[in-house]
Protein backbone atom coordinates (compact mmCIF):
# COMPACT_ATOMS: atom_id res chain seq x y z
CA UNK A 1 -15.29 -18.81 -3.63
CA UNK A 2 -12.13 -18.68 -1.95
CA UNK A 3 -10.73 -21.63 -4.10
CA UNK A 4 -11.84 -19.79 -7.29
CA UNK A 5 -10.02 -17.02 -5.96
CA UNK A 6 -6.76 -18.74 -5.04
CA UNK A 7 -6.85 -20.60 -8.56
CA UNK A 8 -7.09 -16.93 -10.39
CA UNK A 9 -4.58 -15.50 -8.03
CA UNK A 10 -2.50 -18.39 -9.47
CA UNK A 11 -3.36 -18.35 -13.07
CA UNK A 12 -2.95 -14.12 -12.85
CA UNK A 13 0.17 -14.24 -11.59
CA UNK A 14 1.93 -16.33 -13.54
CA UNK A 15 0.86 -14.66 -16.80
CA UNK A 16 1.67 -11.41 -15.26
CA UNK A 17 5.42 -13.34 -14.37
CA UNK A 18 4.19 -10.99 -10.96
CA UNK A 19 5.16 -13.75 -8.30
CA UNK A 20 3.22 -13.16 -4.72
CA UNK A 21 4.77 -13.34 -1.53
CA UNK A 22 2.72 -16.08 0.73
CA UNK A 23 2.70 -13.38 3.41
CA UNK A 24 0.88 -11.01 1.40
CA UNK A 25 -1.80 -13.53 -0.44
CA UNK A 26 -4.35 -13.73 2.16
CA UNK A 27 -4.72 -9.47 1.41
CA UNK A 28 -4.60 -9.73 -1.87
CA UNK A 29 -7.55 -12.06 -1.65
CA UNK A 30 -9.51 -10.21 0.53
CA UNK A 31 -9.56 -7.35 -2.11
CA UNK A 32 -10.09 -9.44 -4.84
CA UNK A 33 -12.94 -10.58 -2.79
CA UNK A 34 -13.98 -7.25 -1.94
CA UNK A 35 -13.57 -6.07 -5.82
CA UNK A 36 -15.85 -8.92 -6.59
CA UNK A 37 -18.39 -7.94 -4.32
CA UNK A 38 -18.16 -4.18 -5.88
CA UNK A 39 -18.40 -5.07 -9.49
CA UNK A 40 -21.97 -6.40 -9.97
CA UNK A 41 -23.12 -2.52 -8.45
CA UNK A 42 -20.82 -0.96 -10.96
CA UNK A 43 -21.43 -2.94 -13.96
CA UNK A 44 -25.64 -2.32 -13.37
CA UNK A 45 -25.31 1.24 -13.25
CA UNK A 46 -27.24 2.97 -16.12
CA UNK A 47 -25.72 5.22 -18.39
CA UNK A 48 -27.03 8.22 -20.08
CA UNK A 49 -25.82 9.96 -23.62
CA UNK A 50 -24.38 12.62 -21.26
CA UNK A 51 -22.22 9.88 -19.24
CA UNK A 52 -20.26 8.34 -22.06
CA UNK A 53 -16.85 9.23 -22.56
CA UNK A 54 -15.16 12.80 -23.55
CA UNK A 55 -13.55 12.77 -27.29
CA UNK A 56 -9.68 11.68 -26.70
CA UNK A 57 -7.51 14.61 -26.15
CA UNK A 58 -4.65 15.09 -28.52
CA UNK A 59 -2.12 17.62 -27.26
CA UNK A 60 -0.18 20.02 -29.58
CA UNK A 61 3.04 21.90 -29.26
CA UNK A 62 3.39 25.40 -27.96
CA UNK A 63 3.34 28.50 -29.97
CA UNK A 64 7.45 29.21 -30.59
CA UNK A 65 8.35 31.67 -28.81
CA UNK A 66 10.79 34.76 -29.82
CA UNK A 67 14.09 33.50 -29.99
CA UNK A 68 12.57 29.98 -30.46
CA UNK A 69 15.27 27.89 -32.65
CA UNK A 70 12.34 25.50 -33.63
């Protein structure tokens, strides 16, 4: 696994043009790792109606105010 990981860490990071120090790659590839490890849990969890997403918000201006030049 830790090939696969230093071959994505590779592939990632040139696409992102994000180079990575050699003194930091053995970190991030212990959280990639760890991410990994996390995402099978969080990709089986079961979602109800009642857990899907809220409507997107869409903000609107303020009420002018007296003296507003709006």
């Amino acid at each position: 696994m830790s090939r696969d990981l230093d071959a994505w860490i590779d592939v990632q990071s040139a696409l992102l043009d994000l180079p990575i120090d050699p003194a930091h790659r053995p970190g991030v590839r212990h959280y990639l790792a760890l991410v990994a490890s996390i995402a099978p849990r969080v990709m089986d969890f079961e979602l109800g109606p009642a857990d899907e997403p809220a409507n997107v918000f869409v903000p609107v201006p303020p009420p002018a105010m007296p003296g507003d030049d709006r």
